[in-house]
PDB file of N, CA and C in Angstrom:
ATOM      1  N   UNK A   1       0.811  -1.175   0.000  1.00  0.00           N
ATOM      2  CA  UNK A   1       0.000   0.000   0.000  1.00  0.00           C
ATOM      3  C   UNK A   1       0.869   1.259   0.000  1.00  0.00           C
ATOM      4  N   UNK A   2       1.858   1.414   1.169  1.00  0.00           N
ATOM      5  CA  UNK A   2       2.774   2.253   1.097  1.00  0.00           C
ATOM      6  C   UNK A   2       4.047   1.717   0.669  1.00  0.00           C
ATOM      7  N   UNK A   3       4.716   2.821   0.360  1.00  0.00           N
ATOM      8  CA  UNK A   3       6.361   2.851  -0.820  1.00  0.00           C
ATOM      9  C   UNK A   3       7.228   2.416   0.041  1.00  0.00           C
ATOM     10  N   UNK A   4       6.795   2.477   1.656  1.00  0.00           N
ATOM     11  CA  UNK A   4       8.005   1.890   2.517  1.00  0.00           C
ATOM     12  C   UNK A   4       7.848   0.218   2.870  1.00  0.00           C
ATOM     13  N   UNK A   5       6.823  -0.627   2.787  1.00  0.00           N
ATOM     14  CA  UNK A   5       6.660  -1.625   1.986  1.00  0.00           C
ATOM     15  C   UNK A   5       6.588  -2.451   3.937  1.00  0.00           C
ATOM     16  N   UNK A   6       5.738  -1.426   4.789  1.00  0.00           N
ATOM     17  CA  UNK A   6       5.914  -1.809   6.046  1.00  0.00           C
ATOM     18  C   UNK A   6       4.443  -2.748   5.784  1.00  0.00           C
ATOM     19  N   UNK A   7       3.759  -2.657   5.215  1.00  0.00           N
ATOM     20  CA  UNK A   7       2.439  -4.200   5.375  1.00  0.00           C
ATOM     21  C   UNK A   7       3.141  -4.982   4.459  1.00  0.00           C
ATOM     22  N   UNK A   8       3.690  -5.215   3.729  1.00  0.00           N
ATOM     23  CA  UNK A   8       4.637  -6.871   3.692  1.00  0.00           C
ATOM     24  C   UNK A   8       5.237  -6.892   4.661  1.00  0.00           C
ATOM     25  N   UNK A   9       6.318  -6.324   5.174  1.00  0.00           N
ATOM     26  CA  UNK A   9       7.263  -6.535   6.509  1.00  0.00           C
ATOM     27  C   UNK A   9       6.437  -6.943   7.222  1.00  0.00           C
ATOM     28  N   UNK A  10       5.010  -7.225   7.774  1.00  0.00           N
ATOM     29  CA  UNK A  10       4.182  -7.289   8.780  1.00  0.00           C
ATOM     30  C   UNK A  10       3.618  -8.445   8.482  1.00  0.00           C
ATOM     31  N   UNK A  11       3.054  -8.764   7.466  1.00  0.00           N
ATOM     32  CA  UNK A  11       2.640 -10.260   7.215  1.00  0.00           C
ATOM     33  C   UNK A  11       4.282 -10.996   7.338  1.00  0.00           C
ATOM     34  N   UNK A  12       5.029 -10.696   6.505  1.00  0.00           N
ATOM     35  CA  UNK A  12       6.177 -11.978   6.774  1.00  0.00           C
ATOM     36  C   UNK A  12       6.416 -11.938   8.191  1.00  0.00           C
ATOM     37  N   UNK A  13       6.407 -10.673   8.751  1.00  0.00           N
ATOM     38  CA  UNK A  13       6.713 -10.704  10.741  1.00  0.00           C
ATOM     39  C   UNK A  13       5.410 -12.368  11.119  1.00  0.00           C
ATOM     40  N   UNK A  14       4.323 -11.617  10.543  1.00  0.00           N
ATOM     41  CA  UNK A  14       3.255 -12.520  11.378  1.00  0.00           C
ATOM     42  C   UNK A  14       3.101 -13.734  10.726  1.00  0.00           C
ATOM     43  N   UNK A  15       3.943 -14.442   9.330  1.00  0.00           N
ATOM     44  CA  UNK A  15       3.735 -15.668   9.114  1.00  0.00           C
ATOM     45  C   UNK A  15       5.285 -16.135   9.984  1.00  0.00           C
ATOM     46  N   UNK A  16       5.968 -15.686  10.302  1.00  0.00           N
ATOM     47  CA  UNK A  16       7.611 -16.090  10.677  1.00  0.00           C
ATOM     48  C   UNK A  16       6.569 -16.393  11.840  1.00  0.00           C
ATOM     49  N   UNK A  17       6.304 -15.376  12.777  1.00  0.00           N
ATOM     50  CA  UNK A  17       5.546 -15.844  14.482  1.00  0.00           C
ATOM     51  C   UNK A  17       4.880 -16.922  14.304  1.00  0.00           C
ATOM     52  N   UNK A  18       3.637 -17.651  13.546  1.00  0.00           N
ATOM     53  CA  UNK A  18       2.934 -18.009  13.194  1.00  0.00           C
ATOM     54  C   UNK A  18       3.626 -19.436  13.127  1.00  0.00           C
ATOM     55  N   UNK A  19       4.313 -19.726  11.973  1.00  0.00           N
ATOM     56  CA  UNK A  19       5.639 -20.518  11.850  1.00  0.00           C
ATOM     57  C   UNK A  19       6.140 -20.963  13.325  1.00  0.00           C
ATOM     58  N   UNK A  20       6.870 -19.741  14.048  1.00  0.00           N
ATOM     59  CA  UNK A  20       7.578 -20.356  15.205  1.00  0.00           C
ATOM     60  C   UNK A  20       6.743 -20.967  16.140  1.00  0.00           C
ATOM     61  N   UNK A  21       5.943 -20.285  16.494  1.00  0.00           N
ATOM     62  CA  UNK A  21       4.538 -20.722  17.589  1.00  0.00           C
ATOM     63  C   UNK A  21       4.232 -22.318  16.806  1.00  0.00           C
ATOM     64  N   UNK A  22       3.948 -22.757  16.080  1.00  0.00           N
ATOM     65  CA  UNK A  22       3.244 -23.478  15.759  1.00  0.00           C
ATOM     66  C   UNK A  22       4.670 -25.347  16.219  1.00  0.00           C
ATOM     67  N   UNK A  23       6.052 -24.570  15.189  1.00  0.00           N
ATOM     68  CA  UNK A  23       6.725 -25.274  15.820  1.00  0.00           C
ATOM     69  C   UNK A  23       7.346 -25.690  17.202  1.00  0.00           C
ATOM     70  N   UNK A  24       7.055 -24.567  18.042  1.00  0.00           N
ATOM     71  CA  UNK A  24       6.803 -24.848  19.826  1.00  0.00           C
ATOM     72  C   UNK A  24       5.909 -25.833  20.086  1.00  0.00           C
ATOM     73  N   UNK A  25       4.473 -25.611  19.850  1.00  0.00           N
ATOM     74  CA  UNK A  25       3.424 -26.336  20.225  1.00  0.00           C
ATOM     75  C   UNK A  25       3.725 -27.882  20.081  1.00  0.00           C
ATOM     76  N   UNK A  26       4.409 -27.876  18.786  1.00  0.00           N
ATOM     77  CA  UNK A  26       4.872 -29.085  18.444  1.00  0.00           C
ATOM     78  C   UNK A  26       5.789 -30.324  19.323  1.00  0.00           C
ATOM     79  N   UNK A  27       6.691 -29.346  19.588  1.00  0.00           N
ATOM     80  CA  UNK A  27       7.783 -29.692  20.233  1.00  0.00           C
ATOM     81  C   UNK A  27       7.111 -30.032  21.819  1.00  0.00           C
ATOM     82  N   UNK A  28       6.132 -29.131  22.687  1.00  0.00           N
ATOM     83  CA  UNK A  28       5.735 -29.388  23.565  1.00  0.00           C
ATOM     84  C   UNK A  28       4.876 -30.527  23.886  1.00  0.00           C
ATOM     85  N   UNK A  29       3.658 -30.895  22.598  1.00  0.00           N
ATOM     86  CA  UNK A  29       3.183 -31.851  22.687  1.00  0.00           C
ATOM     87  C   UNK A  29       4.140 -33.258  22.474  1.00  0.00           C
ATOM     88  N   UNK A  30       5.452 -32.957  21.464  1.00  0.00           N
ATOM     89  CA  UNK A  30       5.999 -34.285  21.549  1.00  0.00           C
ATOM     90  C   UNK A  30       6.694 -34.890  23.096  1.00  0.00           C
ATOM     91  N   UNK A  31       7.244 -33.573  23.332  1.00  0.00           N
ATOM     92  CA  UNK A  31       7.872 -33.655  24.872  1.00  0.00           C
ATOM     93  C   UNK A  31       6.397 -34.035  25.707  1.00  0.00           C
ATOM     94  N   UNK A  32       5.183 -33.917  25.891  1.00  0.00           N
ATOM     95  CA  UNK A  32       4.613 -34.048  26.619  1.00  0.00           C
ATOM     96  C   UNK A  32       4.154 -35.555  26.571  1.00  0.00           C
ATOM     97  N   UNK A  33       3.866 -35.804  25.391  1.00  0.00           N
ATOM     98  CA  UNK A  33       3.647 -37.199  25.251  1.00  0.00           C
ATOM     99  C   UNK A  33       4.604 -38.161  25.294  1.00  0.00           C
ATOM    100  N   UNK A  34       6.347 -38.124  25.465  1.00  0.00           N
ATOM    101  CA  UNK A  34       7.022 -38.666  26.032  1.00  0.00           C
ATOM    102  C   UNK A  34       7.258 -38.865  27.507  1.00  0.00           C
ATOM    103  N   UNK A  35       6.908 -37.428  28.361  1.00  0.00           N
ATOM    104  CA  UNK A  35       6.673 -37.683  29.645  1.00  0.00           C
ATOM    105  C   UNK A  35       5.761 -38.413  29.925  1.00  0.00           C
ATOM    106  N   UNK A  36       4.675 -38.436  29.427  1.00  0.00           N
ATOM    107  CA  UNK A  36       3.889 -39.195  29.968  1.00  0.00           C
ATOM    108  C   UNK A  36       3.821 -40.675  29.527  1.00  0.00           C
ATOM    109  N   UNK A  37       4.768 -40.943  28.322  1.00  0.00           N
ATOM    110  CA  UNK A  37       4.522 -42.606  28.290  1.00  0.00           C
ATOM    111  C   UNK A  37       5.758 -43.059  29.121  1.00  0.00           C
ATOM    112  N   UNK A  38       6.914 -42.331  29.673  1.00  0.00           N
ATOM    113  CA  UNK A  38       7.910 -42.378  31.110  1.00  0.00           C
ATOM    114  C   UNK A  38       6.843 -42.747  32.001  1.00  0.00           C
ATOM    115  N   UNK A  39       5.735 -42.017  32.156  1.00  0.00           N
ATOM    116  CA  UNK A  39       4.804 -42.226  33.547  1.00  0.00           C
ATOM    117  C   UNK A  39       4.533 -43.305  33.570  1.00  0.00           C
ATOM    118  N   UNK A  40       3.733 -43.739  32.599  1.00  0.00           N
ATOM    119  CA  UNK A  40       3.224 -44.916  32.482  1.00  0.00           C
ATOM    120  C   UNK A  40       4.071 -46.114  32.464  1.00  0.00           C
ATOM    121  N   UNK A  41       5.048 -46.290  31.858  1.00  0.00           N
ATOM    122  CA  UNK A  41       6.377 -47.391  32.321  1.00  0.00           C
ATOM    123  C   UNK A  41       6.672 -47.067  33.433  1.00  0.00           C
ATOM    124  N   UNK A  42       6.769 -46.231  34.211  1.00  0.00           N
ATOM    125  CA  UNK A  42       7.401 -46.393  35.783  1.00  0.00           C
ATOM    126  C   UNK A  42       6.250 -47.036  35.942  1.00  0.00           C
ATOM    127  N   UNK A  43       4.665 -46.678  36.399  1.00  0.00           N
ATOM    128  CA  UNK A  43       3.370 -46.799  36.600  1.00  0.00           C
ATOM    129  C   UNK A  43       3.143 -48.429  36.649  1.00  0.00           C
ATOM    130  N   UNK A  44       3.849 -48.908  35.382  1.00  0.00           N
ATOM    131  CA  UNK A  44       3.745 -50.906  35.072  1.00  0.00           C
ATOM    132  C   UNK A  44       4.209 -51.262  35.879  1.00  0.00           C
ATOM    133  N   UNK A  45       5.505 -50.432  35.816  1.00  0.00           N
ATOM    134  CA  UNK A  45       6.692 -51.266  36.634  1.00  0.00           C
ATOM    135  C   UNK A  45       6.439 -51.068  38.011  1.00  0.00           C
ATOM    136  N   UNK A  46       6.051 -50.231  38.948  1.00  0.00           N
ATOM    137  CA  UNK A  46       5.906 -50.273  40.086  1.00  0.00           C
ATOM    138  C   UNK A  46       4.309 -51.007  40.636  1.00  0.00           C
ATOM    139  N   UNK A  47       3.292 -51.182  39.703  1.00  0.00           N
ATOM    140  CA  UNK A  47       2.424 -52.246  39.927  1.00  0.00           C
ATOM    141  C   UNK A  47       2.999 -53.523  39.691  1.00  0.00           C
ATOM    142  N   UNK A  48       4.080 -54.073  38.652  1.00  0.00           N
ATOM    143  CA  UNK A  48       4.336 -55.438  38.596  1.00  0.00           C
ATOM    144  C   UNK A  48       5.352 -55.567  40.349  1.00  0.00           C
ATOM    145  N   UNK A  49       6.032 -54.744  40.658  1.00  0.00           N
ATOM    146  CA  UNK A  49       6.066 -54.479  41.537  1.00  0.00           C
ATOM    147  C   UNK A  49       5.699 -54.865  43.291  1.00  0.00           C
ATOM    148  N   UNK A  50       4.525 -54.429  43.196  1.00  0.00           N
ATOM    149  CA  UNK A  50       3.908 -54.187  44.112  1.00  0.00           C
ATOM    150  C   UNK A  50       3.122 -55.852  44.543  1.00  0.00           C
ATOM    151  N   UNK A  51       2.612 -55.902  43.040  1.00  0.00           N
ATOM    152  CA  UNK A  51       1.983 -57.328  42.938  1.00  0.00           C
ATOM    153  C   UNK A  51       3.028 -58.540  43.237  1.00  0.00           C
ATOM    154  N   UNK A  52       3.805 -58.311  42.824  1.00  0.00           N
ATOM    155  CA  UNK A  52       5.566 -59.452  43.028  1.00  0.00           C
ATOM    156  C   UNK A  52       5.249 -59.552  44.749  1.00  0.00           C
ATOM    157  N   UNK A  53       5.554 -58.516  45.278  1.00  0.00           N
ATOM    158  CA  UNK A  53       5.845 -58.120  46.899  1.00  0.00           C
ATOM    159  C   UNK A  53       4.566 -58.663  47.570  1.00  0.00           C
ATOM    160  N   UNK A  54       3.369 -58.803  47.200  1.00  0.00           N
ATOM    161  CA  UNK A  54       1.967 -59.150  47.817  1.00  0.00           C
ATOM    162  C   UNK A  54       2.196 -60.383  47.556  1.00  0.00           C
ATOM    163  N   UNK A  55       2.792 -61.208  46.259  1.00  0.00           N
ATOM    164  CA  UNK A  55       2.823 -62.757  46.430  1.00  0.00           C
ATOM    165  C   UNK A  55       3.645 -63.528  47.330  1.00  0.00           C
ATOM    166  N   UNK A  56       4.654 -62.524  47.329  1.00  0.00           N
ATOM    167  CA  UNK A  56       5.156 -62.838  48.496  1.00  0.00           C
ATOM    168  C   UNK A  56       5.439 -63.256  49.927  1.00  0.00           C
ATOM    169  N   UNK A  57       4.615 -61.810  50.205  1.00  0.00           N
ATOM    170  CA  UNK A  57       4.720 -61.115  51.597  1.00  0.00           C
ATOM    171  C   UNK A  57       3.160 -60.829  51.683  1.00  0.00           C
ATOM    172  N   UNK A  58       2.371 -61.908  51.737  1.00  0.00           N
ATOM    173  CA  UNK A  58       0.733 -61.475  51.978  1.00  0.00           C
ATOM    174  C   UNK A  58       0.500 -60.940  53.376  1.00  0.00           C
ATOM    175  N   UNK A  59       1.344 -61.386  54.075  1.00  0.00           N
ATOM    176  CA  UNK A  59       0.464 -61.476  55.442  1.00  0.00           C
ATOM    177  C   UNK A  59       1.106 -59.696  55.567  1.00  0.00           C
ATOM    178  N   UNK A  60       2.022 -59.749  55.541  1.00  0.00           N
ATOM    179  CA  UNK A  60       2.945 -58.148  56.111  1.00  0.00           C
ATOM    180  C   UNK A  60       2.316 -57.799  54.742  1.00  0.00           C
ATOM    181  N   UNK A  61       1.417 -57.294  53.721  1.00  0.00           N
ATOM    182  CA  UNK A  61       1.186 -56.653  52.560  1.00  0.00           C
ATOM    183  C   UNK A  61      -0.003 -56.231  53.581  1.00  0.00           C
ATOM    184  N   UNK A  62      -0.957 -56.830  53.821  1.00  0.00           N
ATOM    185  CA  UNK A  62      -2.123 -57.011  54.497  1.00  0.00           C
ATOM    186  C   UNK A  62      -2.197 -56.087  55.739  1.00  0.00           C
ATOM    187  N   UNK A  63      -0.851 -56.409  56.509  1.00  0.00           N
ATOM    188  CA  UNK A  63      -0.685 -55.712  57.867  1.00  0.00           C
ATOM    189  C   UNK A  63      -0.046 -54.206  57.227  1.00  0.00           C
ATOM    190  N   UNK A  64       0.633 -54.133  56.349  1.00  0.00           N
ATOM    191  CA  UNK A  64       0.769 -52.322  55.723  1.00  0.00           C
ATOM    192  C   UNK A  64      -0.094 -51.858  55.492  1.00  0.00           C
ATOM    193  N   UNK A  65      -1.185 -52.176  54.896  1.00  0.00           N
ATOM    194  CA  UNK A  65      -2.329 -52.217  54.302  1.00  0.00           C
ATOM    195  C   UNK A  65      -3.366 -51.649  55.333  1.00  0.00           C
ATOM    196  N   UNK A  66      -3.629 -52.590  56.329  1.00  0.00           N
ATOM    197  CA  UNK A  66      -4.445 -51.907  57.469  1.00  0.00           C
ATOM    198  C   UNK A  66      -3.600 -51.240  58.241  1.00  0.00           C
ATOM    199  N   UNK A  67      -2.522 -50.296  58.503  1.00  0.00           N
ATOM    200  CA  UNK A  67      -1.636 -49.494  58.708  1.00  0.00           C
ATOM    201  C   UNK A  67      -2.115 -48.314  58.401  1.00  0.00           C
ATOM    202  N   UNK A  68      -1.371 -48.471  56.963  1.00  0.00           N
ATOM    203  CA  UNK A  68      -1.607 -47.211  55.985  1.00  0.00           C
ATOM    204  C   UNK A  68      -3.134 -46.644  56.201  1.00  0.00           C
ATOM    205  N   UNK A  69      -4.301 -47.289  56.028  1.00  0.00           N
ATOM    206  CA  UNK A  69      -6.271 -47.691  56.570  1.00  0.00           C
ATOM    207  C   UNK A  69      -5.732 -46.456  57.555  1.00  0.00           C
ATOM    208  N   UNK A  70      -5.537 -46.983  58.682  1.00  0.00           N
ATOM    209  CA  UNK A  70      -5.414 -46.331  60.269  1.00  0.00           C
ATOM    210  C   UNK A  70      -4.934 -45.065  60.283  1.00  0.00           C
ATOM    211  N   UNK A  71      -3.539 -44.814  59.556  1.00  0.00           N
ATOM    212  CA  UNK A  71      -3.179 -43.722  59.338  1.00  0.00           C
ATOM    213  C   UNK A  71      -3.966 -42.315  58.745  1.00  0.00           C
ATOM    214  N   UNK A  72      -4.945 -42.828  57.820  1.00  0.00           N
ATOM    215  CA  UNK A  72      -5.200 -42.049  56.596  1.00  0.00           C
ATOM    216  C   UNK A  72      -6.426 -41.657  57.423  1.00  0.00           C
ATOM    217  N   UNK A  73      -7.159 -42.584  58.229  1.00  0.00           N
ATOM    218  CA  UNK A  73      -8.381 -42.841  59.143  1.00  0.00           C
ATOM    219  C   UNK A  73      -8.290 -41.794  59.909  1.00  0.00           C
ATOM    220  N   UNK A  74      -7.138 -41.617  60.645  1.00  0.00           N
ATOM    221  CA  UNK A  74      -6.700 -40.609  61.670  1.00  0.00           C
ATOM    222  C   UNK A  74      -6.711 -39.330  61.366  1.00  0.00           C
ATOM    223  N   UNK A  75      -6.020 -39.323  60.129  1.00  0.00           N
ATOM    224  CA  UNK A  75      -5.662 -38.129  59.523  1.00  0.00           C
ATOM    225  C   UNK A  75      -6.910 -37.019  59.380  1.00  0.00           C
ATOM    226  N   UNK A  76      -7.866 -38.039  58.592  1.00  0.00           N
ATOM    227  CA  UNK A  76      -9.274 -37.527  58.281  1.00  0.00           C
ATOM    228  C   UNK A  76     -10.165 -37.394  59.672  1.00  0.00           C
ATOM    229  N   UNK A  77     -10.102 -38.153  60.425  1.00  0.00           N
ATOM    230  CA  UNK A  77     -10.689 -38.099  61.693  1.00  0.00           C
ATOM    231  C   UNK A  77     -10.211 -36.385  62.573  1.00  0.00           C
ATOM    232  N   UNK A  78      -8.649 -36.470  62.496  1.00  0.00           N
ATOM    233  CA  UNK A  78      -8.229 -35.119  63.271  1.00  0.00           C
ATOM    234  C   UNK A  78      -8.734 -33.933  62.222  1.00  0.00           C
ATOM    235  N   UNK A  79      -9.210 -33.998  61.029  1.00  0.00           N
ATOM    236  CA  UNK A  79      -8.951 -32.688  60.032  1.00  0.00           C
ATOM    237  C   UNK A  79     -10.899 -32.603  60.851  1.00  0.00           C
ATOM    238  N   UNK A  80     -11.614 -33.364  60.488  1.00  0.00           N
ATOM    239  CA  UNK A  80     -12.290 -33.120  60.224  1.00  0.00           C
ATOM    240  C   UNK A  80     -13.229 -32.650  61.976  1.00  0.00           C
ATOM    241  N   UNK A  81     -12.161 -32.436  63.072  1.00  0.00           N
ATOM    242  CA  UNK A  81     -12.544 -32.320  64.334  1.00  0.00           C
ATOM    243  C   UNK A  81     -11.992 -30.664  64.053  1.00  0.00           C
ATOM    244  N   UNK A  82     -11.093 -30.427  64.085  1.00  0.00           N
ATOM    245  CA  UNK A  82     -10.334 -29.382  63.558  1.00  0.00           C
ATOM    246  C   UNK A  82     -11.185 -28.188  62.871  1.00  0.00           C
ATOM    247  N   UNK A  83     -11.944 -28.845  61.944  1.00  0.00           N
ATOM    248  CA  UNK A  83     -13.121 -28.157  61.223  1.00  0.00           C
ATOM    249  C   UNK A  83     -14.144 -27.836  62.039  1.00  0.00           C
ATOM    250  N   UNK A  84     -14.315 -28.178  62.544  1.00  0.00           N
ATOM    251  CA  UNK A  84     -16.001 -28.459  63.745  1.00  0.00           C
ATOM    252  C   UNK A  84     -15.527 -27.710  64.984  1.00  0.00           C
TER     253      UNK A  84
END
């Protein structure tokens, strides 16, 4: 429009941004979807895990088990006196 040729300079500004943004997004979703299939392999592995240790160790799995119960029991029991 004008002789100084500043609305082209402005579209190539806003297809270059356009461009970069788009290759971020990219990059974030690939990074994101690698963290999270990391999650999920730790996630297997600490259920195959867990399950290994219960075939084991039923009786002490059982006795952590109603432990952990008691603990969490308490926890909620004191919050919710606390409140009142």
């Amino acid at each position: 429009m004008s002789r100084n040729g500043y609305p082209g300079e402005s579209k190539a500004a806003g297809r270059e941004a356009l461009a970069s943004a788009k290759a971020y997004a990219r990059e974030a979703v690939t990074a994101a979807g690698e963290k999270a299939s990391g999650l999920q392999a730790k996630a297997r592995e600490l259920k195959n895990q867990g399950s290994h240790y219960v075939a084991q160790q039923p009786v002490r799995s059982v006795l952590m088990a109603a432990a952990g119960g008691a603990a969490l029991t308490a926890l909620l029991v004191a919050t919710i006196r606390r409140s009142h």
